[in-house]
PDB file of N, CA and C in Angstrom:
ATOM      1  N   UNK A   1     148.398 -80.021 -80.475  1.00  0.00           N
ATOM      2  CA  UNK A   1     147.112 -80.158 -79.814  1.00  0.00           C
ATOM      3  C   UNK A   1     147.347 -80.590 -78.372  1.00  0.00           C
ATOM      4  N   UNK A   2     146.863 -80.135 -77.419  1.00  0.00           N
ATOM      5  CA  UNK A   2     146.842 -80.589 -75.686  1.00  0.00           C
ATOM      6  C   UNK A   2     146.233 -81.258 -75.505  1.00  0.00           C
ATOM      7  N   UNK A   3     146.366 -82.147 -74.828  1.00  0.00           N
ATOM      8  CA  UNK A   3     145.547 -83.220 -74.254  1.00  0.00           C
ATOM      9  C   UNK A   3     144.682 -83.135 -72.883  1.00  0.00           C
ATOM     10  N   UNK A   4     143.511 -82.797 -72.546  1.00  0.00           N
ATOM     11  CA  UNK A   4     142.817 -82.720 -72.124  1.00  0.00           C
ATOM     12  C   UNK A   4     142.769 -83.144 -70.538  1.00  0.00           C
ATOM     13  N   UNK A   5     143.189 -82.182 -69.432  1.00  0.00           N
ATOM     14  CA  UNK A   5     143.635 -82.715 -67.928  1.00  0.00           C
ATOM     15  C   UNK A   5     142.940 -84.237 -67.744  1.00  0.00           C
ATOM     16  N   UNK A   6     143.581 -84.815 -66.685  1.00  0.00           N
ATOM     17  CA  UNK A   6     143.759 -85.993 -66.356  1.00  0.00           C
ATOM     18  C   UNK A   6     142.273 -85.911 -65.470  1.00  0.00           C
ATOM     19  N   UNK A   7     142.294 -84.608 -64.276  1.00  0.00           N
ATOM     20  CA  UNK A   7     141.313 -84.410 -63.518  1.00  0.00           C
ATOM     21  C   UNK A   7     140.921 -83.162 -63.444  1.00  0.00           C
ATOM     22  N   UNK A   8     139.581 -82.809 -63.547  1.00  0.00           N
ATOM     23  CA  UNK A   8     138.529 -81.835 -63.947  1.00  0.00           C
ATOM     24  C   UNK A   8     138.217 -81.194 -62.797  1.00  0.00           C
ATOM     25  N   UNK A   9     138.898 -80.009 -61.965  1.00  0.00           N
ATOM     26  CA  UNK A   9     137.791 -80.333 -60.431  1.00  0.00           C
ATOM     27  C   UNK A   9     136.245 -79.613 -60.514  1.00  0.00           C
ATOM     28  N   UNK A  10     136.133 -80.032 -59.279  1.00  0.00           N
ATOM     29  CA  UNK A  10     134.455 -80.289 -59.129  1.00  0.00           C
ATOM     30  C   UNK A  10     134.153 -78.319 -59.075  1.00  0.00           C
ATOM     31  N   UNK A  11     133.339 -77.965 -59.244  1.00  0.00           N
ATOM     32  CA  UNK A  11     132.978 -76.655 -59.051  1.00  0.00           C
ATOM     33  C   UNK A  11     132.690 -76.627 -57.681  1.00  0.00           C
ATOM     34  N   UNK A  12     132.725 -75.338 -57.180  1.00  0.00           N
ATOM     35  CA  UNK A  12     133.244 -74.767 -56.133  1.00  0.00           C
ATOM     36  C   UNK A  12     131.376 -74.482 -54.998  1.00  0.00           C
ATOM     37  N   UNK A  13     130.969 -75.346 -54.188  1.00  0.00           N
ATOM     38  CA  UNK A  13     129.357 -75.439 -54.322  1.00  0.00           C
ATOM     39  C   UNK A  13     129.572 -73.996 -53.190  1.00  0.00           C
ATOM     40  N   UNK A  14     128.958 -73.136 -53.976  1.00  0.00           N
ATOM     41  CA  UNK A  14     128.351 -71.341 -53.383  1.00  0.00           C
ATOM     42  C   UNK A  14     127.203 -71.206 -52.527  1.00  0.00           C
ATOM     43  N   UNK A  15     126.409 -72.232 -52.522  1.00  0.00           N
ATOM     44  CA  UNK A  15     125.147 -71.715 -51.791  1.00  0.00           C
ATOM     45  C   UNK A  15     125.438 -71.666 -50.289  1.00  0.00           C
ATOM     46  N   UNK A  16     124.516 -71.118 -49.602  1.00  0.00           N
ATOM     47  CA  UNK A  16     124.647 -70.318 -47.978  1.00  0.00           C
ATOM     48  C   UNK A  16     125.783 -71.097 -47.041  1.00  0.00           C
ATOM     49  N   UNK A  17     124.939 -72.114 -47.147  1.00  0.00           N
ATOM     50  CA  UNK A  17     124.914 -73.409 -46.119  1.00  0.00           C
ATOM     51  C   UNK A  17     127.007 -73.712 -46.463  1.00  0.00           C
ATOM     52  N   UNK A  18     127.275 -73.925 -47.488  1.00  0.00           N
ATOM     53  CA  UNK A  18     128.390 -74.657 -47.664  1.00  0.00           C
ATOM     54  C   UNK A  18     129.578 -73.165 -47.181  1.00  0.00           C
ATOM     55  N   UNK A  19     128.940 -72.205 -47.939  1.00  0.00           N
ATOM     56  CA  UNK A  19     129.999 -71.529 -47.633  1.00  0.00           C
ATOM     57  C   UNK A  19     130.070 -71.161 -46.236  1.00  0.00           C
ATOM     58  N   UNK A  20     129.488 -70.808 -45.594  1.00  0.00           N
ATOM     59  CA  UNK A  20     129.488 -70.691 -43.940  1.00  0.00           C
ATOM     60  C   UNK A  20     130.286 -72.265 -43.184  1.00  0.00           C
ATOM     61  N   UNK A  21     130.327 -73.163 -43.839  1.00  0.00           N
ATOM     62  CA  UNK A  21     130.701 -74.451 -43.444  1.00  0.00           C
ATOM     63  C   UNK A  21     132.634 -73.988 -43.803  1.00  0.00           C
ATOM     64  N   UNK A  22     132.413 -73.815 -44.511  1.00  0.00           N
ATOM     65  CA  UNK A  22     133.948 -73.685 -45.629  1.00  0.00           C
ATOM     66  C   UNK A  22     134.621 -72.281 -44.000  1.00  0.00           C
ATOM     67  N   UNK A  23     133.887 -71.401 -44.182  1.00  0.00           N
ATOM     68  CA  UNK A  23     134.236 -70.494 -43.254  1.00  0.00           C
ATOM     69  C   UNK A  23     134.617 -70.907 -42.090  1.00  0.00           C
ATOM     70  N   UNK A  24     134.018 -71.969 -41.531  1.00  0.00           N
ATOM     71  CA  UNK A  24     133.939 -72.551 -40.231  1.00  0.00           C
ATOM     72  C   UNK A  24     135.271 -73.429 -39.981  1.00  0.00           C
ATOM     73  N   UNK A  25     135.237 -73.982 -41.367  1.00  0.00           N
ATOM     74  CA  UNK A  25     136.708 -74.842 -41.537  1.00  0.00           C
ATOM     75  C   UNK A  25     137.337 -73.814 -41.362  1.00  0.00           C
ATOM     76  N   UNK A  26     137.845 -72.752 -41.659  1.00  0.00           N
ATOM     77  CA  UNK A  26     138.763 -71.882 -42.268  1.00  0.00           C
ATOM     78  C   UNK A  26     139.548 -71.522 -40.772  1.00  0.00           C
ATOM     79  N   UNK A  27     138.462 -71.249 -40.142  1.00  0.00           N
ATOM     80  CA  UNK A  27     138.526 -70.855 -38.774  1.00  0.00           C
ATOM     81  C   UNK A  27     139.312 -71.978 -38.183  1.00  0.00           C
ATOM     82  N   UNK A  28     138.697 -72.703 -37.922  1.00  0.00           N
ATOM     83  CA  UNK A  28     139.039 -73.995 -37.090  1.00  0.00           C
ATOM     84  C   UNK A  28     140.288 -74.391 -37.292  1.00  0.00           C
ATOM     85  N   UNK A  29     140.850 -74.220 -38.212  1.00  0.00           N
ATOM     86  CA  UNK A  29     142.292 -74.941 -38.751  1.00  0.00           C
ATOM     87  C   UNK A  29     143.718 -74.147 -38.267  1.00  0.00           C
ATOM     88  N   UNK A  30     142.960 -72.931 -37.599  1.00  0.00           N
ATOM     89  CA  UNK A  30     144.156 -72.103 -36.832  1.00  0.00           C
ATOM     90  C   UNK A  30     143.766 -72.359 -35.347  1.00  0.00           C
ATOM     91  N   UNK A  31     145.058 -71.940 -35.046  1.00  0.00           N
ATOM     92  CA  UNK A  31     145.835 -72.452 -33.567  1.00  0.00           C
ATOM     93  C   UNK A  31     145.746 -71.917 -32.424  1.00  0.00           C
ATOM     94  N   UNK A  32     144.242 -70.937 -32.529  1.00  0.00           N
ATOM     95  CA  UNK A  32     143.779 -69.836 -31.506  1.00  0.00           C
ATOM     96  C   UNK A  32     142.572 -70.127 -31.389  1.00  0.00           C
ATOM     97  N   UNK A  33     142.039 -70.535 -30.111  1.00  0.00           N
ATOM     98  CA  UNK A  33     140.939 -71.057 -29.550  1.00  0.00           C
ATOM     99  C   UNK A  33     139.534 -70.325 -29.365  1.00  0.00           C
ATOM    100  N   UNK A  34     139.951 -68.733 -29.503  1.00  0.00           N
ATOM    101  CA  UNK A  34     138.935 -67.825 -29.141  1.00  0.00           C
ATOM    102  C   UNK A  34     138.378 -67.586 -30.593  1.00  0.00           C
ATOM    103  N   UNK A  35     138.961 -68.061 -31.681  1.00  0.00           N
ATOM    104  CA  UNK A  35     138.152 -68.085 -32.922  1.00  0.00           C
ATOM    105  C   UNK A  35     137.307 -69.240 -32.875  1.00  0.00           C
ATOM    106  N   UNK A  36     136.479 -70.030 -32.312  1.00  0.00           N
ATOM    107  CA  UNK A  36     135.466 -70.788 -31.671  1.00  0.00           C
ATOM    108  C   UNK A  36     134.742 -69.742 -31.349  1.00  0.00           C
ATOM    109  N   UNK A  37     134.890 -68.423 -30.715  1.00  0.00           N
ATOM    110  CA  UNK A  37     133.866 -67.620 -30.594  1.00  0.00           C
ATOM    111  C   UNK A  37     132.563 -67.319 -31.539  1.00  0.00           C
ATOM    112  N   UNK A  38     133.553 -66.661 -32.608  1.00  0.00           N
ATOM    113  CA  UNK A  38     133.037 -66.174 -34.064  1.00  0.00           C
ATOM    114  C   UNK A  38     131.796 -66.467 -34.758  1.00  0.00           C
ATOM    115  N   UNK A  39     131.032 -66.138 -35.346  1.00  0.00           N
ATOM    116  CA  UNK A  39     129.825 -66.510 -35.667  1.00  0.00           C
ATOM    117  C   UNK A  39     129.332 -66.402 -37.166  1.00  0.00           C
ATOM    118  N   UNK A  40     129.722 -66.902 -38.379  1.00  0.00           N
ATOM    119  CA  UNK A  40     129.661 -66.905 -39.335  1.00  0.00           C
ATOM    120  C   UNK A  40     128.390 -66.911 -40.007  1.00  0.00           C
ATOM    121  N   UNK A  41     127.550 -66.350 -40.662  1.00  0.00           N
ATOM    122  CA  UNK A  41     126.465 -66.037 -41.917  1.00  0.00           C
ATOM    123  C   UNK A  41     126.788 -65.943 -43.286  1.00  0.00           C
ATOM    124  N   UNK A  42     126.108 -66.180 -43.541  1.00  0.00           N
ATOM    125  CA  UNK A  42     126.032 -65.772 -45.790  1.00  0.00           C
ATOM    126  C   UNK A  42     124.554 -65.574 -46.001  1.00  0.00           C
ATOM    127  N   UNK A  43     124.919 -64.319 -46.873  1.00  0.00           N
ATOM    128  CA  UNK A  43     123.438 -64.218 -47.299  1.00  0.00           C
ATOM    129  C   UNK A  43     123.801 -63.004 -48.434  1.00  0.00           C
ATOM    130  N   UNK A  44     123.040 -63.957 -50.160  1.00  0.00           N
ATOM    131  CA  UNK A  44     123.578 -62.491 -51.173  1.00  0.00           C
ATOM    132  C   UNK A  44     125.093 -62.210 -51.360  1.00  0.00           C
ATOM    133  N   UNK A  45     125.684 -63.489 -51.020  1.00  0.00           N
ATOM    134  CA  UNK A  45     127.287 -63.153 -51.567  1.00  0.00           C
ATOM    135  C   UNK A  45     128.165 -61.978 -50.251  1.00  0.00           C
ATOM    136  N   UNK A  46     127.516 -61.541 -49.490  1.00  0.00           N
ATOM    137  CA  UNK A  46     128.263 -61.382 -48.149  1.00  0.00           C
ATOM    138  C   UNK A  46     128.248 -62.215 -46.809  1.00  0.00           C
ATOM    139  N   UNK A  47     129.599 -62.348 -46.518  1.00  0.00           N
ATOM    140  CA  UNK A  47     129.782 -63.255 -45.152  1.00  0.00           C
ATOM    141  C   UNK A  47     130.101 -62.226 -44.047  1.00  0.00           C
ATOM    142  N   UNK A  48     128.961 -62.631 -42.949  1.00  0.00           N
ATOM    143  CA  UNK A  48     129.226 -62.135 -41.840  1.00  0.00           C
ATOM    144  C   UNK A  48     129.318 -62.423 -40.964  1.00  0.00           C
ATOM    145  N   UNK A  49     130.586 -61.742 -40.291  1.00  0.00           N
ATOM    146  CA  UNK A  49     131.128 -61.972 -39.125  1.00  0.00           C
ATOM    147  C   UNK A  49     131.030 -61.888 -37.576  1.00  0.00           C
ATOM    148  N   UNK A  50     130.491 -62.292 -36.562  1.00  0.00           N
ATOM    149  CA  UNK A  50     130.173 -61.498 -35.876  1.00  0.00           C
ATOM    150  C   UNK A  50     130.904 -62.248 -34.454  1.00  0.00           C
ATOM    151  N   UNK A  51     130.471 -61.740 -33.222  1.00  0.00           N
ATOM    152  CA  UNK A  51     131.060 -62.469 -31.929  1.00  0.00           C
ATOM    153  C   UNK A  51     132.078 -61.451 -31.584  1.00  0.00           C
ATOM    154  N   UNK A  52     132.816 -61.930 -30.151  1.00  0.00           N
ATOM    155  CA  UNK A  52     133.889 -61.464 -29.456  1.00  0.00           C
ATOM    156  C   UNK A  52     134.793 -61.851 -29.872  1.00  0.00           C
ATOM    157  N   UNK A  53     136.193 -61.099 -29.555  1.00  0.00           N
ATOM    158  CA  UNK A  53     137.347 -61.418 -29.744  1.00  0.00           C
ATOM    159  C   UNK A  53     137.930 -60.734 -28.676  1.00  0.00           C
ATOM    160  N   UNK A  54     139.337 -61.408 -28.201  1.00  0.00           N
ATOM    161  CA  UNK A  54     139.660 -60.513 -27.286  1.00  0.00           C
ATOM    162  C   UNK A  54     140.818 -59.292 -27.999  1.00  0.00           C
ATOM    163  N   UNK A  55     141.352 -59.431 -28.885  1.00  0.00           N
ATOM    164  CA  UNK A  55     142.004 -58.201 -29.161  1.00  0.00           C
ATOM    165  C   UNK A  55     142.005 -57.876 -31.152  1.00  0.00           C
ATOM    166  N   UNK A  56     142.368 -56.603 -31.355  1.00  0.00           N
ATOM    167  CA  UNK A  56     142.185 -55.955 -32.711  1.00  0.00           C
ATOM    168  C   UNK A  56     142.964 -56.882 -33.599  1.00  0.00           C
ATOM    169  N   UNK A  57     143.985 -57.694 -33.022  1.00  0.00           N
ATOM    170  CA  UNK A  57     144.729 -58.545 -33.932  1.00  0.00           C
ATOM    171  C   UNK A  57     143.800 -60.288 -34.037  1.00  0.00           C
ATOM    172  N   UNK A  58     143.671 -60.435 -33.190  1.00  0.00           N
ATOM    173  CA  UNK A  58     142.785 -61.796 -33.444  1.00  0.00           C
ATOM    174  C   UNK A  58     141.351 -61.653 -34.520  1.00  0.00           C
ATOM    175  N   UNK A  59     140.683 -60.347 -34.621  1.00  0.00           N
ATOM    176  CA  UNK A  59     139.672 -60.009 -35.374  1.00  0.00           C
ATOM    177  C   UNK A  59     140.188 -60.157 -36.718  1.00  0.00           C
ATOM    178  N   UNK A  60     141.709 -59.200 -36.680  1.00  0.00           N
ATOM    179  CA  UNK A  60     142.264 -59.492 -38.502  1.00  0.00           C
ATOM    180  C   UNK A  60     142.535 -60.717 -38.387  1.00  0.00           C
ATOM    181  N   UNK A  61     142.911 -61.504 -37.674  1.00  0.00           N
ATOM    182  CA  UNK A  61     143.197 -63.137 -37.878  1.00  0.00           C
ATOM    183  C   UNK A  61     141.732 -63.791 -38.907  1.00  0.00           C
ATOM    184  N   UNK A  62     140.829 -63.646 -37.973  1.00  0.00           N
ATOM    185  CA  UNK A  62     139.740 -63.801 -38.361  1.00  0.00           C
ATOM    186  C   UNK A  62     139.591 -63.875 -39.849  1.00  0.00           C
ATOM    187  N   UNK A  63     139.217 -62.465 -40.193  1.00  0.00           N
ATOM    188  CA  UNK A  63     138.691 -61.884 -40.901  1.00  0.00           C
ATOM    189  C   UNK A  63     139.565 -62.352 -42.340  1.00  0.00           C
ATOM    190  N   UNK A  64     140.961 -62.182 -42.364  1.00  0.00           N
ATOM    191  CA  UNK A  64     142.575 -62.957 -43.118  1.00  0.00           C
ATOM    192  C   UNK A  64     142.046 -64.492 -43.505  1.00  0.00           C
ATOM    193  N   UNK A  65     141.298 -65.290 -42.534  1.00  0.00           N
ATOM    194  CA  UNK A  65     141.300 -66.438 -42.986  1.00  0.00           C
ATOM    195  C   UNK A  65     140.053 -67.283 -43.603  1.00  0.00           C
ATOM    196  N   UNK A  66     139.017 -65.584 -43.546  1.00  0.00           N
ATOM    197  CA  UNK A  66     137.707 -66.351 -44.656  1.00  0.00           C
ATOM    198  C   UNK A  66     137.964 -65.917 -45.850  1.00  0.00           C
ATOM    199  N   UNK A  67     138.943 -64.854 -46.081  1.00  0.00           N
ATOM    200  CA  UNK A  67     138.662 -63.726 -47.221  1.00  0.00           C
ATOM    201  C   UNK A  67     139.029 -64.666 -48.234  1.00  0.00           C
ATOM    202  N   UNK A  68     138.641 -64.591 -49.510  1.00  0.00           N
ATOM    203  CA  UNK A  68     138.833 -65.247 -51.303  1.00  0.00           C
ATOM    204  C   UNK A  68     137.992 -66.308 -50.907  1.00  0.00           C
ATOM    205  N   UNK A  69     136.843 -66.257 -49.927  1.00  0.00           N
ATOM    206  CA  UNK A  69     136.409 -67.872 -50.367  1.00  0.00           C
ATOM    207  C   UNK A  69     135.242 -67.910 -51.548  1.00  0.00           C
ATOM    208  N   UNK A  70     134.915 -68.756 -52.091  1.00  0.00           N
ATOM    209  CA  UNK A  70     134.181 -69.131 -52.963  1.00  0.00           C
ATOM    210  C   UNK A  70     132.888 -68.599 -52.406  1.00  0.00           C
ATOM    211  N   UNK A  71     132.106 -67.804 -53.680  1.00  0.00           N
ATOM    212  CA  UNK A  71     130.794 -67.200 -53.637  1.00  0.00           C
ATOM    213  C   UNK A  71     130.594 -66.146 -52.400  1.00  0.00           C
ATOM    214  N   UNK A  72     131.862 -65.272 -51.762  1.00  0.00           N
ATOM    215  CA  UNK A  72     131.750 -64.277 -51.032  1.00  0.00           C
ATOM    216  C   UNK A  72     132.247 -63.175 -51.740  1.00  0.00           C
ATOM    217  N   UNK A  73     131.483 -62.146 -52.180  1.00  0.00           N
ATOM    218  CA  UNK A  73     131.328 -61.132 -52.932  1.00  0.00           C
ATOM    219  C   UNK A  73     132.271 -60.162 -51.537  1.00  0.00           C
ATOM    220  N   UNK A  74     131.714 -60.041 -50.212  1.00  0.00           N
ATOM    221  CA  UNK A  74     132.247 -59.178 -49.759  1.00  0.00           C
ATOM    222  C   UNK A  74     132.380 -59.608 -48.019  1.00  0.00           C
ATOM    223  N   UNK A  75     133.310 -59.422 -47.264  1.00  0.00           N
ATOM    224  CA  UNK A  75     132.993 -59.670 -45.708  1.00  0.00           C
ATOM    225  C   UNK A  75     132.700 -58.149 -45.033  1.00  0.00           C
ATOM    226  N   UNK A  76     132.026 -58.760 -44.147  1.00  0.00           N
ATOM    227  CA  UNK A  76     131.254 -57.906 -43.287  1.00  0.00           C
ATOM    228  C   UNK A  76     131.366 -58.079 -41.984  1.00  0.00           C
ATOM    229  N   UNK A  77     132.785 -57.284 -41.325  1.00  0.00           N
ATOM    230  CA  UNK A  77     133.055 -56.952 -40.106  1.00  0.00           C
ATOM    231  C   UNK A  77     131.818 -56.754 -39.117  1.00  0.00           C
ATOM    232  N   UNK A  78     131.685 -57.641 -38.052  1.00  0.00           N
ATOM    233  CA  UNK A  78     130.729 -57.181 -37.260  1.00  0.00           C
ATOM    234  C   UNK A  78     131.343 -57.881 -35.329  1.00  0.00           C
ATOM    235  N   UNK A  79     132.352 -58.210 -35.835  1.00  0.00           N
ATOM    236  CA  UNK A  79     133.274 -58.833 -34.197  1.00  0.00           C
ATOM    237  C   UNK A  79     133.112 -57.666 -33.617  1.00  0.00           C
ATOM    238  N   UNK A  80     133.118 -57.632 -32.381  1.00  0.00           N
ATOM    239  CA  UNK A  80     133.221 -57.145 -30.959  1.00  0.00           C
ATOM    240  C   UNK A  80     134.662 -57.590 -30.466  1.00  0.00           C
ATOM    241  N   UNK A  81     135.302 -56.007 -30.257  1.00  0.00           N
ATOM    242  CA  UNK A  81     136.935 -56.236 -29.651  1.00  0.00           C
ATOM    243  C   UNK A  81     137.060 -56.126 -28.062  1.00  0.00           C
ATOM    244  N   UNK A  82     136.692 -57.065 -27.058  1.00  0.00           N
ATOM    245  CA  UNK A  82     136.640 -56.625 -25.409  1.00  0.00           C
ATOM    246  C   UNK A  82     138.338 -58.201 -25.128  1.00  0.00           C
ATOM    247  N   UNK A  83     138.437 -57.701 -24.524  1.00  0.00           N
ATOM    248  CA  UNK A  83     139.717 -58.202 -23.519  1.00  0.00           C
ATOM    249  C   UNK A  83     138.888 -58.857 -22.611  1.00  0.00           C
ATOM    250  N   UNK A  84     139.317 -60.495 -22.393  1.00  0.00           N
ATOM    251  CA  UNK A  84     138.912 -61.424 -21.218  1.00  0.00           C
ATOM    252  C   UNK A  84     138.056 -60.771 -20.212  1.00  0.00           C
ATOM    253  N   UNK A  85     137.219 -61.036 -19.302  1.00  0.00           N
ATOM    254  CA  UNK A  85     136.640 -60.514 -17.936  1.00  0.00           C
ATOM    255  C   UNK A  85     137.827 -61.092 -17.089  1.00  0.00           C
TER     256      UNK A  85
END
């Protein structure tokens, strides 16, 4: 017979508000400043993305570091790729 974990974790809270927060962390915790741009939504289990970036690789950065989060059914590319003025 197993004995029953020590600690239970907490369920994973899905509604709008948290997951756009969770996203925001996600962002923030990498080492590229122009992801401060970015503009995160939820609505219906898709997160969307939106804002400037300056190049096609910082967008997959992006995009790499919301994906598997809790209660996002699907992301929804909507960045703008322009290079600095």
């Amino acid at each position: 017979m197993s004995a029953m974990p020590a600690h239970i974790p907490k369920p994973f809270l899905t509604d709008e508000s948290s997951v756009v927060e969770l996203a925001y962390q996600r962002l923030r915790r990498l080492p590229y400043t122009c992801l401060g741009d970015v503009v995160c939504m939820h609505h219906r289990g898709a997160l969307v993305l939106s804002g400037r970036l300056p190049s096609y690789y910082m967008r997959q950065i992006a995009l790499n570091a919301v994906t598997g989060l809790a209660g996002v059914e699907r992301v929804v590319d909507e960045i703008k790729v322009a290079p600095p003025i």
